[in-house]
C-alpha atoms as a PDB file:
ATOM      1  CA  UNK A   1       0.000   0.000   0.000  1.00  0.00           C
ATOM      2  CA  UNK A   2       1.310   3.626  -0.663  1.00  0.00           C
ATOM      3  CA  UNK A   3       1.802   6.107   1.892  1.00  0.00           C
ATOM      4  CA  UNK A   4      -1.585   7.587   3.382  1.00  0.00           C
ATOM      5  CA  UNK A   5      -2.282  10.971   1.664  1.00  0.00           C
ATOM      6  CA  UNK A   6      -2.713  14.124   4.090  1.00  0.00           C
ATOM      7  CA  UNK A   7      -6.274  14.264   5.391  1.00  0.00           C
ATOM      8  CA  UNK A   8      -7.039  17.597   3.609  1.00  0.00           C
ATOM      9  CA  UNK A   9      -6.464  15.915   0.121  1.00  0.00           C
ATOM     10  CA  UNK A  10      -8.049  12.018   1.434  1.00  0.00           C
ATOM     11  CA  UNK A  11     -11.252  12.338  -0.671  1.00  0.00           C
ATOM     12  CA  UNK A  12     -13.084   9.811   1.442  1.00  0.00           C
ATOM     13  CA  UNK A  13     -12.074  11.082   5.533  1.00  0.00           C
ATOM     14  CA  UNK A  14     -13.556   8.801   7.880  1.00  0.00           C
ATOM     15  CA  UNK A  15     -15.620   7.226   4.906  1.00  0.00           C
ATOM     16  CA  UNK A  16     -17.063   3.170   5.862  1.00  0.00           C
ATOM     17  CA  UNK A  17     -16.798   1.265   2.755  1.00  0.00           C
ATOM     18  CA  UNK A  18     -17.615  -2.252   1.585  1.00  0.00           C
ATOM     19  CA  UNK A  19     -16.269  -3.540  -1.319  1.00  0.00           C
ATOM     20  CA  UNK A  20     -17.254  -7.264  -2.851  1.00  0.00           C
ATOM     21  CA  UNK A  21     -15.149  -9.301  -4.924  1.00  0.00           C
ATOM     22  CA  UNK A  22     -12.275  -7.907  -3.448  1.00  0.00           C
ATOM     23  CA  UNK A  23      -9.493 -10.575  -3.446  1.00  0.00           C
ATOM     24  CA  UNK A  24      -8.060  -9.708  -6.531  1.00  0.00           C
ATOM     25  CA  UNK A  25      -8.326  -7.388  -9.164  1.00  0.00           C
ATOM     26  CA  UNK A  26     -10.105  -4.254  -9.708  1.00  0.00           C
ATOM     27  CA  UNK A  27     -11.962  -5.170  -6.332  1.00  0.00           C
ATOM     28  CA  UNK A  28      -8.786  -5.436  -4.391  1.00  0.00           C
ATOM     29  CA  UNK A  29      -6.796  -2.390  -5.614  1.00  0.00           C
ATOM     30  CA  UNK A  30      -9.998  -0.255  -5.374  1.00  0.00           C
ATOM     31  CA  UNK A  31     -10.107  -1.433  -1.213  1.00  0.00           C
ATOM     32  CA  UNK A  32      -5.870   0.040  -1.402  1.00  0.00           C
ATOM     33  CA  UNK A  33      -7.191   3.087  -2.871  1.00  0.00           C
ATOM     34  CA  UNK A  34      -9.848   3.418  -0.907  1.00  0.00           C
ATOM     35  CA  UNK A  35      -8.046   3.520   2.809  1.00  0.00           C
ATOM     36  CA  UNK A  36      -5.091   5.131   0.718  1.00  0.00           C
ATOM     37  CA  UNK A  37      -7.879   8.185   0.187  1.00  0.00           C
ATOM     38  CA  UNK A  38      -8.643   8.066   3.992  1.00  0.00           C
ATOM     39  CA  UNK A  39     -11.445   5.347   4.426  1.00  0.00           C
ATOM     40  CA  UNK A  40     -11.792   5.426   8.451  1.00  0.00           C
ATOM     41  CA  UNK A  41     -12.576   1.396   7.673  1.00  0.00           C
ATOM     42  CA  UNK A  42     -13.281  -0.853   4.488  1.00  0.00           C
ATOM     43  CA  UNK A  43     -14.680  -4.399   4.741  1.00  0.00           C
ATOM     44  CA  UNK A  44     -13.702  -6.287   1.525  1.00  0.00           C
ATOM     45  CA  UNK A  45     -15.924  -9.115   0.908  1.00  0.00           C
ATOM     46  CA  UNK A  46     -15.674 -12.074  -1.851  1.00  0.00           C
ATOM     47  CA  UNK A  47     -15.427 -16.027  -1.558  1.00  0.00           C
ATOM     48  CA  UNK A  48     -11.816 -16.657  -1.866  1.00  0.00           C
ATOM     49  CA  UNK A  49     -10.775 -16.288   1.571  1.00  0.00           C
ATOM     50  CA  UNK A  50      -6.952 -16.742   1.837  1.00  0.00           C
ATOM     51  CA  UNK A  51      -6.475 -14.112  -1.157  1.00  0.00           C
ATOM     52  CA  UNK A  52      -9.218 -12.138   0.624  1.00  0.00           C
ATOM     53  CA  UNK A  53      -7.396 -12.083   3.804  1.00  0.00           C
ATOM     54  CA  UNK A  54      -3.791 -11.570   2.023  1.00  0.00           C
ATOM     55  CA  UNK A  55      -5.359  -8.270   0.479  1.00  0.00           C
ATOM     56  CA  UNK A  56      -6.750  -7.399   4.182  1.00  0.00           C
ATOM     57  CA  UNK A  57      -3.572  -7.964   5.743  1.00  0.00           C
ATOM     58  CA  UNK A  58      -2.051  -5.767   3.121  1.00  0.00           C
ATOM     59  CA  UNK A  59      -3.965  -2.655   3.739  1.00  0.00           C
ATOM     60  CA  UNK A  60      -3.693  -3.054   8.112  1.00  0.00           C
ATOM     61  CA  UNK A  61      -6.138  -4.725  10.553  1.00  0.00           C
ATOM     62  CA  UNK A  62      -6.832  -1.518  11.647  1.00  0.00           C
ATOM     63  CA  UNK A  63      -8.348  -0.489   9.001  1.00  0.00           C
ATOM     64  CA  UNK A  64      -9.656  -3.050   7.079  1.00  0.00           C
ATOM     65  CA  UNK A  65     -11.379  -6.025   7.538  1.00  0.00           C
ATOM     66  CA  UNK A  66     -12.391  -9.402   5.558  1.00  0.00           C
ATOM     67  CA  UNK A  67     -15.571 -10.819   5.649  1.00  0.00           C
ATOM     68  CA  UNK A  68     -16.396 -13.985   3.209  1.00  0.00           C
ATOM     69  CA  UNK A  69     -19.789 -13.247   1.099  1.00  0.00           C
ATOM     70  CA  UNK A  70     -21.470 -14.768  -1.667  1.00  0.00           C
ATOM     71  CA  UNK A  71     -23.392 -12.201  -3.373  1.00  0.00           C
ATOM     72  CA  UNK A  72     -25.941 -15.029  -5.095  1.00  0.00           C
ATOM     73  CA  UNK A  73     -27.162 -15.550  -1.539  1.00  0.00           C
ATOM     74  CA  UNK A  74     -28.957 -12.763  -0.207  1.00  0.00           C
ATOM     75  CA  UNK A  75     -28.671 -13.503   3.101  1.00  0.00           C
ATOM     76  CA  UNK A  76     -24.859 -13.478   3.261  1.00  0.00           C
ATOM     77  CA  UNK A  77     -25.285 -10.319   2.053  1.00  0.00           C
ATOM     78  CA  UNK A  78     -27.713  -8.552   4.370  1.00  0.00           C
ATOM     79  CA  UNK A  79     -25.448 -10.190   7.247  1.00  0.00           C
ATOM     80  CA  UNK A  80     -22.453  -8.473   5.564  1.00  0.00           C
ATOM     81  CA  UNK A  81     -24.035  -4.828   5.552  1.00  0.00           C
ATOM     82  CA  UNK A  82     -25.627  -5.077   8.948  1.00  0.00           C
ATOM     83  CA  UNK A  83     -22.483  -6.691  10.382  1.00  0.00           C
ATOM     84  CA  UNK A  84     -20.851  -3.668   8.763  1.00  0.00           C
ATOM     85  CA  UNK A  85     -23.505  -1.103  10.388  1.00  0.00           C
ATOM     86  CA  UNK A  86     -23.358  -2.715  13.778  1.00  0.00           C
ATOM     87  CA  UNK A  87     -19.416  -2.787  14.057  1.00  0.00           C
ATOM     88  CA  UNK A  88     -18.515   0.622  12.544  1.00  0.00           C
ATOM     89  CA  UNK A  89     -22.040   2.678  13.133  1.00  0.00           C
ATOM     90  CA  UNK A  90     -22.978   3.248   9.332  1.00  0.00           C
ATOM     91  CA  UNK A  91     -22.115   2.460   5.748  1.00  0.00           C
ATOM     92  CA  UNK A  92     -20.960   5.231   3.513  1.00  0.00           C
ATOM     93  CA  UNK A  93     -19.929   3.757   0.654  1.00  0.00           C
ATOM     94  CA  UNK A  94     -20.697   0.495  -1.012  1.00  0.00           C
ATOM     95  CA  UNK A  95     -18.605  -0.566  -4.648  1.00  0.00           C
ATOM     96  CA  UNK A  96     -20.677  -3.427  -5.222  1.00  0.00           C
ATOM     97  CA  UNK A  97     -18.010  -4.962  -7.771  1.00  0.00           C
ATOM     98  CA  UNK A  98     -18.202  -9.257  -7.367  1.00  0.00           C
ATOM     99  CA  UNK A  99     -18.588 -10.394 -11.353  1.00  0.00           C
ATOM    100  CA  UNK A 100     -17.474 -13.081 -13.298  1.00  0.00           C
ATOM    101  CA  UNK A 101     -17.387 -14.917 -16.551  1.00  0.00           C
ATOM    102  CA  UNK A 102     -18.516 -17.825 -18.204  1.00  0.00           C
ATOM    103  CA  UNK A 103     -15.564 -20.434 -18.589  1.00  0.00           C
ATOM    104  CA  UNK A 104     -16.632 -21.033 -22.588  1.00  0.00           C
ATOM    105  CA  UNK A 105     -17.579 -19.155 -25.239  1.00  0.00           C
ATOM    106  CA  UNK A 106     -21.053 -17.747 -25.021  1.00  0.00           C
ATOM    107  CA  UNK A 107     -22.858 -16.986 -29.080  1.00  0.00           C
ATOM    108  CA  UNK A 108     -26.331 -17.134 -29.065  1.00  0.00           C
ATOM    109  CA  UNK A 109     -26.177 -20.258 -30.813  1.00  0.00           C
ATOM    110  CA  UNK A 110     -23.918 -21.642 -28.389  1.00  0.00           C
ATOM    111  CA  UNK A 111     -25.196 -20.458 -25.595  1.00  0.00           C
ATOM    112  CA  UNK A 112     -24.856 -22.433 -22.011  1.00  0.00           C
ATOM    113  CA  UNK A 113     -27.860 -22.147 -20.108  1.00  0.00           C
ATOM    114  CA  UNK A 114     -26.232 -23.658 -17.268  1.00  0.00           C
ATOM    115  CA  UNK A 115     -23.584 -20.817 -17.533  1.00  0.00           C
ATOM    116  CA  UNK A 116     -25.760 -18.106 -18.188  1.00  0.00           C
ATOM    117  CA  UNK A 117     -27.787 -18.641 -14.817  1.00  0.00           C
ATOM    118  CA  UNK A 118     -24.364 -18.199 -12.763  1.00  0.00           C
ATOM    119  CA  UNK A 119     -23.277 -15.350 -14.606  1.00  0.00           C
ATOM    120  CA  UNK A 120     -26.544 -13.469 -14.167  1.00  0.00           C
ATOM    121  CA  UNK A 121     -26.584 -14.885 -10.161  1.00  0.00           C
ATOM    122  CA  UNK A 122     -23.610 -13.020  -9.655  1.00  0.00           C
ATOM    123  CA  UNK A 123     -23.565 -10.309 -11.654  1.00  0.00           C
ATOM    124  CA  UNK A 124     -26.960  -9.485 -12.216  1.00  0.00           C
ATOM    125  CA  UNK A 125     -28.800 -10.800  -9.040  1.00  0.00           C
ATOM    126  CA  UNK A 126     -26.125  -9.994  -6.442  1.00  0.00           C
ATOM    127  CA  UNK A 127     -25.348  -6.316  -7.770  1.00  0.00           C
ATOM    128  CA  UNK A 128     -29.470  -6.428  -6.809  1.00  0.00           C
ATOM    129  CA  UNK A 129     -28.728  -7.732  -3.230  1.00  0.00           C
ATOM    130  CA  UNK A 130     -25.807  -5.322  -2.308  1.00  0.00           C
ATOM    131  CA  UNK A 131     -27.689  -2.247  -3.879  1.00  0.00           C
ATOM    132  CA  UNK A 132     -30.354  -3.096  -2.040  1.00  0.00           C
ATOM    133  CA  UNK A 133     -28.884  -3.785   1.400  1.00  0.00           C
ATOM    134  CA  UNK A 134     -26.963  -0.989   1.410  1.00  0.00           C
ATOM    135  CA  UNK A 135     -29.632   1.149   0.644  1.00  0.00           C
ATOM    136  CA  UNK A 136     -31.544   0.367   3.233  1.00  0.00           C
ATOM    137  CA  UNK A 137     -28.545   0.950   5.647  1.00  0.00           C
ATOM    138  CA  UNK A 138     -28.105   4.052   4.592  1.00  0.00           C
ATOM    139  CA  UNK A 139     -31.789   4.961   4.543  1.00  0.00           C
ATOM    140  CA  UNK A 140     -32.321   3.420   7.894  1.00  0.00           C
ATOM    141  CA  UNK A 141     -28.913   5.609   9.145  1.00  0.00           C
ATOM    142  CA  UNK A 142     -30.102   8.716   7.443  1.00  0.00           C
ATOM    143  CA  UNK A 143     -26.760   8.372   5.636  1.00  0.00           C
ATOM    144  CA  UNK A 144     -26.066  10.304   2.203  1.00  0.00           C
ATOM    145  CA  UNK A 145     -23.979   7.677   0.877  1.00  0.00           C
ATOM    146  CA  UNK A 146     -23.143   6.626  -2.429  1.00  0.00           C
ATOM    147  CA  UNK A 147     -23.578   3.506  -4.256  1.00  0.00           C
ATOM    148  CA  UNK A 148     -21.024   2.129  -7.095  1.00  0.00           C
ATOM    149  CA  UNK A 149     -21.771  -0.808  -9.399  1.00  0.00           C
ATOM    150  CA  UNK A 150     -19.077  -2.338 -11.690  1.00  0.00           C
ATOM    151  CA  UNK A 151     -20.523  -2.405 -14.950  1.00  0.00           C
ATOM    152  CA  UNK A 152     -18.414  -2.976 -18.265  1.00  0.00           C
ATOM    153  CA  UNK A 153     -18.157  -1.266 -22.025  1.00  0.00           C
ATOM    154  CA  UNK A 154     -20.109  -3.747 -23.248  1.00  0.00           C
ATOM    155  CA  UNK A 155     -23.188  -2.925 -21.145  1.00  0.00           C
ATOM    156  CA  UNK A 156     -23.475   0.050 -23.710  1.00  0.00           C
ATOM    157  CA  UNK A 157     -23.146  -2.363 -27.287  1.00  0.00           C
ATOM    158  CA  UNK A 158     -23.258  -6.031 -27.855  1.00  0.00           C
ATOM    159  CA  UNK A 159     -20.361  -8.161 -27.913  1.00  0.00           C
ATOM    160  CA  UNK A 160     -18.773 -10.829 -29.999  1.00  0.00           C
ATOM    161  CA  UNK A 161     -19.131 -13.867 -28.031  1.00  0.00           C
ATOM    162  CA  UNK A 162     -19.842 -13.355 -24.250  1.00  0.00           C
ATOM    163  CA  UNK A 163     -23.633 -12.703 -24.812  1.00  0.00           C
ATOM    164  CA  UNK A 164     -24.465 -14.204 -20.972  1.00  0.00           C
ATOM    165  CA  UNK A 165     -21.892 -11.683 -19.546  1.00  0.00           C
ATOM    166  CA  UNK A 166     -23.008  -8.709 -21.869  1.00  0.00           C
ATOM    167  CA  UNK A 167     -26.687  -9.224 -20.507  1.00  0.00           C
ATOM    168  CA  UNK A 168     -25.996  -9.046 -17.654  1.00  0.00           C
ATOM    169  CA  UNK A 169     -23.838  -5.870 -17.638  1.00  0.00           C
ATOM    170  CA  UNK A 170     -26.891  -4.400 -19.178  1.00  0.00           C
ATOM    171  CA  UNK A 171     -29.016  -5.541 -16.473  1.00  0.00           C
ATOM    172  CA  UNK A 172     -26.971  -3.587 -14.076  1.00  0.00           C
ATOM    173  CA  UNK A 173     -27.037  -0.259 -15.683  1.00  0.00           C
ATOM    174  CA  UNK A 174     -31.310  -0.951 -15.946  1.00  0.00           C
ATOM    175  CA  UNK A 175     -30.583  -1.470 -11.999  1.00  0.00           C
ATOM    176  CA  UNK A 176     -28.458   1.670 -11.219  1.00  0.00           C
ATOM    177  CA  UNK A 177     -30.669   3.857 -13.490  1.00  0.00           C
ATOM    178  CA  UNK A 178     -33.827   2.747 -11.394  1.00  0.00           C
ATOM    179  CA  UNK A 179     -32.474   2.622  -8.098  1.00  0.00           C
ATOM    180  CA  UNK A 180     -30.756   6.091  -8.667  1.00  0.00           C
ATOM    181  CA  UNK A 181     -34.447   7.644  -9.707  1.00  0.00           C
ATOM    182  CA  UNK A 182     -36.137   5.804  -6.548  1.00  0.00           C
ATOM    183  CA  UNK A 183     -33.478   6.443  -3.906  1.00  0.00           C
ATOM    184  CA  UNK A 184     -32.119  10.645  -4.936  1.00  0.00           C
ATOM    185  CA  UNK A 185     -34.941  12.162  -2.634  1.00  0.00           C
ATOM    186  CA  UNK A 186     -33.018   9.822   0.375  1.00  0.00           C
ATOM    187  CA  UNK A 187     -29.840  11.548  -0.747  1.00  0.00           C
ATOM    188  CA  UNK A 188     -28.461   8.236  -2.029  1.00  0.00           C
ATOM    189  CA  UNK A 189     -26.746   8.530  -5.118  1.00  0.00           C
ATOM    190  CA  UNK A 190     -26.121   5.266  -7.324  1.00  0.00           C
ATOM    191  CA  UNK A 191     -23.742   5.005 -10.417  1.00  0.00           C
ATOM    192  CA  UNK A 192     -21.977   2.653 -12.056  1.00  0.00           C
ATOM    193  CA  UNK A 193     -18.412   2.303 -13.869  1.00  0.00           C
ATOM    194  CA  UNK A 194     -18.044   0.429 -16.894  1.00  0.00           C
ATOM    195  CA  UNK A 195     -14.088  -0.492 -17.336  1.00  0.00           C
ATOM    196  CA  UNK A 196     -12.611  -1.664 -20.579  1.00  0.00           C
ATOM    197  CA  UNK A 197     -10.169  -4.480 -20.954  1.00  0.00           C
ATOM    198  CA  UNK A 198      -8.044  -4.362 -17.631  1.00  0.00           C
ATOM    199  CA  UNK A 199      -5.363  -6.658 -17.409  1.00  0.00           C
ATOM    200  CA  UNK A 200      -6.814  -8.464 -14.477  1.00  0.00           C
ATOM    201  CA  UNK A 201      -6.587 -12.329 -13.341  1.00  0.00           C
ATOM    202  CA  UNK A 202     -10.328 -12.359 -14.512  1.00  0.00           C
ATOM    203  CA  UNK A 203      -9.285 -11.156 -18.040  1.00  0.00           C
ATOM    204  CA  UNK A 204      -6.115 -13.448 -17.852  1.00  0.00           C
ATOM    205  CA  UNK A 205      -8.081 -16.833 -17.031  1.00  0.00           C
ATOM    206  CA  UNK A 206     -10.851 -16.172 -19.225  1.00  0.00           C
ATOM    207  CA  UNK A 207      -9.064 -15.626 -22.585  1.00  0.00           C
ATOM    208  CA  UNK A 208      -6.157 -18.050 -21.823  1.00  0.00           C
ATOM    209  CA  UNK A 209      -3.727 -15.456 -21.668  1.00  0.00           C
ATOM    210  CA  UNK A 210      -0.411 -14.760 -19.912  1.00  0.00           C
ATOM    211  CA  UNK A 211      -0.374 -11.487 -17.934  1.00  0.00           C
ATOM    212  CA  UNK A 212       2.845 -10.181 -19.802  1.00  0.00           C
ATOM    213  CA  UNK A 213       1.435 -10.791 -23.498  1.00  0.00           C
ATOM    214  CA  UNK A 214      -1.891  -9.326 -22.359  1.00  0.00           C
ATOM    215  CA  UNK A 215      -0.243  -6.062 -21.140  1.00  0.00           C
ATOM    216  CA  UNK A 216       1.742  -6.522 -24.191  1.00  0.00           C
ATOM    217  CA  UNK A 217      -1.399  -6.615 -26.470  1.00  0.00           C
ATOM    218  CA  UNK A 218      -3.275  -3.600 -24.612  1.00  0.00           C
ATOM    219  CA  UNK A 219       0.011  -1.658 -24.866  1.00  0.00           C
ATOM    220  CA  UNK A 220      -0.551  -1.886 -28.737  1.00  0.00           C
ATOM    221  CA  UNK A 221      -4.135  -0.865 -28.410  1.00  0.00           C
ATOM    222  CA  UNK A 222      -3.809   1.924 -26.101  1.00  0.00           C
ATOM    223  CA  UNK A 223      -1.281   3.779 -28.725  1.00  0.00           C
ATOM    224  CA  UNK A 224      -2.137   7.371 -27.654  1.00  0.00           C
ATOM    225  CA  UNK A 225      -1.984   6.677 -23.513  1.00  0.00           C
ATOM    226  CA  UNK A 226       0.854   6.610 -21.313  1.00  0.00           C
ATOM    227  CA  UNK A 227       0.659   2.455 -21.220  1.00  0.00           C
ATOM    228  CA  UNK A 228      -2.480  -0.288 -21.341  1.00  0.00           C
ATOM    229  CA  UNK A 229      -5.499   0.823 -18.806  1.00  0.00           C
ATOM    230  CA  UNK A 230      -4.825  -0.998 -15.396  1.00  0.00           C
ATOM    231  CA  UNK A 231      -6.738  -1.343 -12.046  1.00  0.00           C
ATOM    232  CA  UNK A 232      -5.348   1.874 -10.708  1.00  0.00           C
ATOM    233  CA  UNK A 233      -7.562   3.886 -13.777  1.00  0.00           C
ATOM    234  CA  UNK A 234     -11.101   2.277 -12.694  1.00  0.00           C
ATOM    235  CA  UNK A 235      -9.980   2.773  -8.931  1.00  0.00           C
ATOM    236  CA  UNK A 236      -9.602   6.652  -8.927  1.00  0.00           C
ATOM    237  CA  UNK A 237     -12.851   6.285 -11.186  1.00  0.00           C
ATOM    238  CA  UNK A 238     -14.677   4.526  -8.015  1.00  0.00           C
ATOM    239  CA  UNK A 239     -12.938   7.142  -5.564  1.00  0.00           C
ATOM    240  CA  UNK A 240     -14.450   9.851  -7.779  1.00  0.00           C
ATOM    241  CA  UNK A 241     -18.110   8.416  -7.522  1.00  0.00           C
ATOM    242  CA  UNK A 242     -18.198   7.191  -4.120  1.00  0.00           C
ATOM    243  CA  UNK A 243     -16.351  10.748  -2.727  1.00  0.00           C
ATOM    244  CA  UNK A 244     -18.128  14.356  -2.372  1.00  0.00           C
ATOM    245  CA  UNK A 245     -16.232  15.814  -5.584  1.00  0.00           C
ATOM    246  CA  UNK A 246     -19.036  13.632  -7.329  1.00  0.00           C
ATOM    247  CA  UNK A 247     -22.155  14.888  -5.311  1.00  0.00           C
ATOM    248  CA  UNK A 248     -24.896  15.890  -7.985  1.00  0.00           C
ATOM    249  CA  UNK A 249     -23.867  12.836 -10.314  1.00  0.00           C
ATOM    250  CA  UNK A 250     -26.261  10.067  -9.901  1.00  0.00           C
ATOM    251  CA  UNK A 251     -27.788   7.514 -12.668  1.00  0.00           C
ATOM    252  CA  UNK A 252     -24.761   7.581 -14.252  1.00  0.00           C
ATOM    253  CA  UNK A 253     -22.519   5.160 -16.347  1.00  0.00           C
ATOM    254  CA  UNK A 254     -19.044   6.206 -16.467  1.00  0.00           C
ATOM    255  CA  UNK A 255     -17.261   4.550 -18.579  1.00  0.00           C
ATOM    256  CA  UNK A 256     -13.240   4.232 -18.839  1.00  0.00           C
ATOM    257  CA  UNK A 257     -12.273   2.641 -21.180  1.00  0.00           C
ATOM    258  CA  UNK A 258      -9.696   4.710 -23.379  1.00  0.00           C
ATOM    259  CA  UNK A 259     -11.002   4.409 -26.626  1.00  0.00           C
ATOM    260  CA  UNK A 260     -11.278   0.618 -26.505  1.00  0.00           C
ATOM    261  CA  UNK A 261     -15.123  -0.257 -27.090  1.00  0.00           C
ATOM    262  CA  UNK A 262     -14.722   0.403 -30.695  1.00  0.00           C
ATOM    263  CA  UNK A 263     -12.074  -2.319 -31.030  1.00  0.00           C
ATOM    264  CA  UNK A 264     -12.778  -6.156 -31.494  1.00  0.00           C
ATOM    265  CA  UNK A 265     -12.060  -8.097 -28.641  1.00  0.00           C
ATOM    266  CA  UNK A 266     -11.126 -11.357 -31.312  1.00  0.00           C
ATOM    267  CA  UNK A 267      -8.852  -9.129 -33.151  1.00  0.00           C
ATOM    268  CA  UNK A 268      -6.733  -7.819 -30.049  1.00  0.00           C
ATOM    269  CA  UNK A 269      -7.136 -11.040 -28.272  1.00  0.00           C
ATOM    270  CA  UNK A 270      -5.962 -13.503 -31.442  1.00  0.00           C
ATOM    271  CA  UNK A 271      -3.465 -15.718 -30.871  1.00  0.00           C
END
């Protein structure tokens, strides 16, 4: 973890955050960032627990903590925010960020049933769960708190092959878009952020790729930026939603994604 910024310039002071599907990834370097912009406490949440509890350990006991929670079960995750609420007196922020992918290629005329229910269990159905749960917390609390989904590019076009996942990202901009509409007049706000292709172990597993030739092959694409779009771009993205300097944006999709959504993910990903 970097070196704790001076409170005057720590864009989330004395902030409570959650973050799910935070043992790796975009998930776990958004936690870092978080208690690196002053987070008083964030509770990272996901269902590998020894990576979970690595990237715990890595920010300080102090101020983090690791709770295991599968977002397909709603119960685990009402138990996570009221845990949350009970321990630390309120919830401020909540990146509800837990996704994954189907393990084969997903065409219509392929397409996995089987797969497509887990995809949209954890992606679809459990953004539901922690958007509502934390809602009500911060209802209940009287808490003007902010919301953050993780979306993707796709959720604003179609996609080649991962139709299951693509739904699904759509289904969670139709969620953020309602929920932002229902829950403004609580002083809730609820947005999402739709990343490109991040060189994450998600990204890695899923197309069969080594880390160094996928940085290699984003390097290529992202010709006009200082270097391939990494975890540390969507973080400051989440900082920027879930902190104060973002207070009259709600029911929105921001998307960072460099220029990439135009781009074929079969071309840049080809052997």
């Amino acid at each position: 973890m970097t070196e704790a910024m001076p409170v005057t310039l720590a864009k989330l002071h004395g902030k409570v955050a959650i973050v799910t599907g935070a043992a790796r990834g975009i998930g776990a370097f958004t936690a870092r960032h978080f208690a690196d912009h002053g987070a008083r406490v964030v509770v990272i949440a996901d269902v590998q627990d020894s990576k979970g509890k690595e990237v715990a350990a890595s920010i300080g006991s102090h101020r983090c903590t690791y709770v295991h929670c599968d977002v397909t079960d709603e119960d685990q995750v009402k138990s996570l925010v009221d845990s949350t609420v009970e321990q630390y007196g309120q919830l401020d922020v909540m990146f509800s960020n837990a996704g994954i992918m189907s393990a084969s290629v997903q065409t219509v005329l392929e397409l996995d049933l089987s797969w497509y229910d887990k995809v949209m269990a954890v992606n679809a159905r459990g953004n539901a769960a922690c958007v509502k749960h934390a809602a009500r917390a911060m209802v209940g609390k009287g808490v003007r708190g902010s919301i953050v989904c993780t979306a993707s590019f796709v959720a604003e076009c179609g996609s080649e092959s991962a139709t299951d996942y693509t739904m699904s990202k759509h289904a969670v901009l139709g969620l953020v878009r309602s929920a932002s509409v229902q829950l403004a007049a609580r002083g809730v706000r609820v947005n999402c952020v739709s990343p490109g292709l991040v060189g994450t172990p998600l990204v890695t597993e899923t197309f069969k790729i080594g880390e160094e030739e996928l940085k290699e092959k984003l390097a290529a694409v992202y010709t006009g930026s200082e270097g391939p779009m990494m975890e540390k771009h969507v973080a400051d993205a989440v900082v920027f939603l879930a902190s104060q300097e973002s207070a009259f944006v709600t029911g929105q999709n921001l998307v960072v994604e460099g220029g990439f959504g135009s781009k074929s993910l079969s071309t840049i990903l080809k052997p």
